[in-house]
Protein backbone atom coordinates (compact mmCIF):
# COMPACT_ATOMS: atom_id res chain seq x y z
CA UNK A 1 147.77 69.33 61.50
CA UNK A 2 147.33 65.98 62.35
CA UNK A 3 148.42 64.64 66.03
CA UNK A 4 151.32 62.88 66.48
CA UNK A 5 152.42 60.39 69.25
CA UNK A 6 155.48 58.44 70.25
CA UNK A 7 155.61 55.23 71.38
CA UNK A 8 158.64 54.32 73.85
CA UNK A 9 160.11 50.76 74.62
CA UNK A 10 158.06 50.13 77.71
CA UNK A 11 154.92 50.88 75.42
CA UNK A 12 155.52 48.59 72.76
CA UNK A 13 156.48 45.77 75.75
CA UNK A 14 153.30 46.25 77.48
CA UNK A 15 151.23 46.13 74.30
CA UNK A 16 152.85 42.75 73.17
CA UNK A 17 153.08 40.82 76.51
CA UNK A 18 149.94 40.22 78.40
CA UNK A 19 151.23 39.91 81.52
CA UNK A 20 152.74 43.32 81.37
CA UNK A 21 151.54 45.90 83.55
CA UNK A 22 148.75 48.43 81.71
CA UNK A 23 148.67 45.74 78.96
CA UNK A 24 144.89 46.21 78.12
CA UNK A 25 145.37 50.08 78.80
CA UNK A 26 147.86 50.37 76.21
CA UNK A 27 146.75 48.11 73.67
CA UNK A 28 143.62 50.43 73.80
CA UNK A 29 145.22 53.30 73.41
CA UNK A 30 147.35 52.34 70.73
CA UNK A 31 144.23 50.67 68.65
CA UNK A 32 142.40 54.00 69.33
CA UNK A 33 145.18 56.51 67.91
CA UNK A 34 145.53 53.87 64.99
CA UNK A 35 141.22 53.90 64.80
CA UNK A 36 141.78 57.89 65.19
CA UNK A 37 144.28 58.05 62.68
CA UNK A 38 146.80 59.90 64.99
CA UNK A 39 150.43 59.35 63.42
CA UNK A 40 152.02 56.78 65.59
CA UNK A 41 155.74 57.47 65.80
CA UNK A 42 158.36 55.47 67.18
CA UNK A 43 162.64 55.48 66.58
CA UNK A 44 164.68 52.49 65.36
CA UNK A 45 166.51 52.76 69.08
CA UNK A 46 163.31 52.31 70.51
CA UNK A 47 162.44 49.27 68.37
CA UNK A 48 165.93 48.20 68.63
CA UNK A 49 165.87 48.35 72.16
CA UNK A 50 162.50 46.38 72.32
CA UNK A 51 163.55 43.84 69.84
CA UNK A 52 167.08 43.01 71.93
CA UNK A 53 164.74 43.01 75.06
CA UNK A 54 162.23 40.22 73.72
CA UNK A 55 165.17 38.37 72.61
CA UNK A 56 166.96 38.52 76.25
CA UNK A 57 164.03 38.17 78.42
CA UNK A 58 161.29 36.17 76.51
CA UNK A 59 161.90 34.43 73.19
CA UNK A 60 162.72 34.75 69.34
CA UNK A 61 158.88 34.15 69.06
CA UNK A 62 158.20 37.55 70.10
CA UNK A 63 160.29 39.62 68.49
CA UNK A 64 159.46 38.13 65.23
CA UNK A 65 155.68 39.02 66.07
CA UNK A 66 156.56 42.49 67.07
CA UNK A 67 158.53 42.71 64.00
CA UNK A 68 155.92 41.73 62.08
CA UNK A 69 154.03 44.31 64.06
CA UNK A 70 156.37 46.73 63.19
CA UNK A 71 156.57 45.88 59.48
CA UNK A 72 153.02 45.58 58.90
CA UNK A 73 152.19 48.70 60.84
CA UNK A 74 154.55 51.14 58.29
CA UNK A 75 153.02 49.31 55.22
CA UNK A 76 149.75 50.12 56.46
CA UNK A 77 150.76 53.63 57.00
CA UNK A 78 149.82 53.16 60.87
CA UNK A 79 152.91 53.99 62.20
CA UNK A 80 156.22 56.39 61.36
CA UNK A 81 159.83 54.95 62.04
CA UNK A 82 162.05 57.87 62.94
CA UNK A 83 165.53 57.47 62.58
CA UNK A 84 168.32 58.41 64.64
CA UNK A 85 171.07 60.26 62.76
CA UNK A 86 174.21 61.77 63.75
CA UNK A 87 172.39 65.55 64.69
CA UNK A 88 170.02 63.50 66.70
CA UNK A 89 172.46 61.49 69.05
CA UNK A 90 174.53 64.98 69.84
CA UNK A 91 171.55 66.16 70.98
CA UNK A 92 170.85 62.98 73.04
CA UNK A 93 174.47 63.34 74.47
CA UNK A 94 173.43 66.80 75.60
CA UNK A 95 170.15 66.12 77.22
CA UNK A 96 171.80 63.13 78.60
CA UNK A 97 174.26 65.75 80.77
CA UNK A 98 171.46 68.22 81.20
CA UNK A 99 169.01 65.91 82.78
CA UNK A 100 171.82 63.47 84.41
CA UNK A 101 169.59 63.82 87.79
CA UNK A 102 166.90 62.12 86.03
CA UNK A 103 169.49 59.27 85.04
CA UNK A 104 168.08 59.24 81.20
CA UNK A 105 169.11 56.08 78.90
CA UNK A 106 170.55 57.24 75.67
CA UNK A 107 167.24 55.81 74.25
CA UNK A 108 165.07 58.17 76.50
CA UNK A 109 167.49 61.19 75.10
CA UNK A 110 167.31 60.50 71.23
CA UNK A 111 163.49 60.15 72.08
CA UNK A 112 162.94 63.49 73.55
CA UNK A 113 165.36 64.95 70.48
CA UNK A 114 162.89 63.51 68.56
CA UNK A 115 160.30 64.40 69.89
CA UNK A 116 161.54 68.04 69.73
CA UNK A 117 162.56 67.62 66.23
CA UNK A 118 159.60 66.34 64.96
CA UNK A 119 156.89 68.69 67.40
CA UNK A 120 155.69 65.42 68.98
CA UNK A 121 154.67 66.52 72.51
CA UNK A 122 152.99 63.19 73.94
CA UNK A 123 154.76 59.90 74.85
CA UNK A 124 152.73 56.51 75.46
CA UNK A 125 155.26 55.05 78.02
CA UNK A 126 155.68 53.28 81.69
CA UNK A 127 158.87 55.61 82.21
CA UNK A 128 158.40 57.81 84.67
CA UNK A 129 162.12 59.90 83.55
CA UNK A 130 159.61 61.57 80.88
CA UNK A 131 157.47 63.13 83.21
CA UNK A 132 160.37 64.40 85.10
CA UNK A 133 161.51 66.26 82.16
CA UNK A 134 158.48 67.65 81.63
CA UNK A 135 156.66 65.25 78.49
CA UNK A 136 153.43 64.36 78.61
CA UNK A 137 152.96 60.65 78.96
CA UNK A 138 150.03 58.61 78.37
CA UNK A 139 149.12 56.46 80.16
């Protein structure tokens, strides 16, 4: 079976911004796994989340290139959008309860359903919440 990671906002943010911390880090990993051909995963929350965040804290510019990131990478077959459907967010809204400690997004819960869903058991993020629930994170 081939491996399968998931790639959460702070990822993608790091990857596209150079002055992000762990840019080079995660750029490398991220060319590696593609290089490897691990199946990069990702949700449309996440890349919604990323998208809005570009547009709110740098500029259209970006977004469009990590669109065109995004669109380029499923054509290629390099990575896997997973989609967030009604089964998915109740699950979220539980995990959001269970781990409320932790203070979890709703993002970070329909990622770990995900995750769970789809047997993905590594995360490339910054967020440290993941490691608190137990994911392994890279980097």
């Amino acid at each position: 079976m081939a491996r399968k990671i998931f790639i959460d906002t702070s990822a993608w943010i790091s990857y596209s911004l150079s002055g992000q911390p762990k840019h080079s880090t995660i750029k490398n990993i991220i060319r590696q796994f593609i290089k490897e051909y691990v199946t990069i995963c990702t949700s449309n929350d996440v890349i919604d989340e990323t998208i809005t965040r570009f547009i709110y804290s740098t500029n259209i510019k970006i977004a469009k290139k990590f669109i065109n990131l995004i669109n380029d990478g499923a054509k290629n077959n390099n990575f896997v959008q997973l989609w967030v459907d009604e089964e998915i967010q109740t699950q979220a809204f539980e995990l959001v309860q269970k781990y409320s400690e932790h203070s979890l997004s709703l993002t970070d819960a329909t990622t770990i359903a995900l995750m769970q869903k789809f047997s993905i058991e590594e995360i490339v993020s910054l967020d440290s919440d993941f490691k608190k629930v137990g994911i392994s994170t890279l980097p």
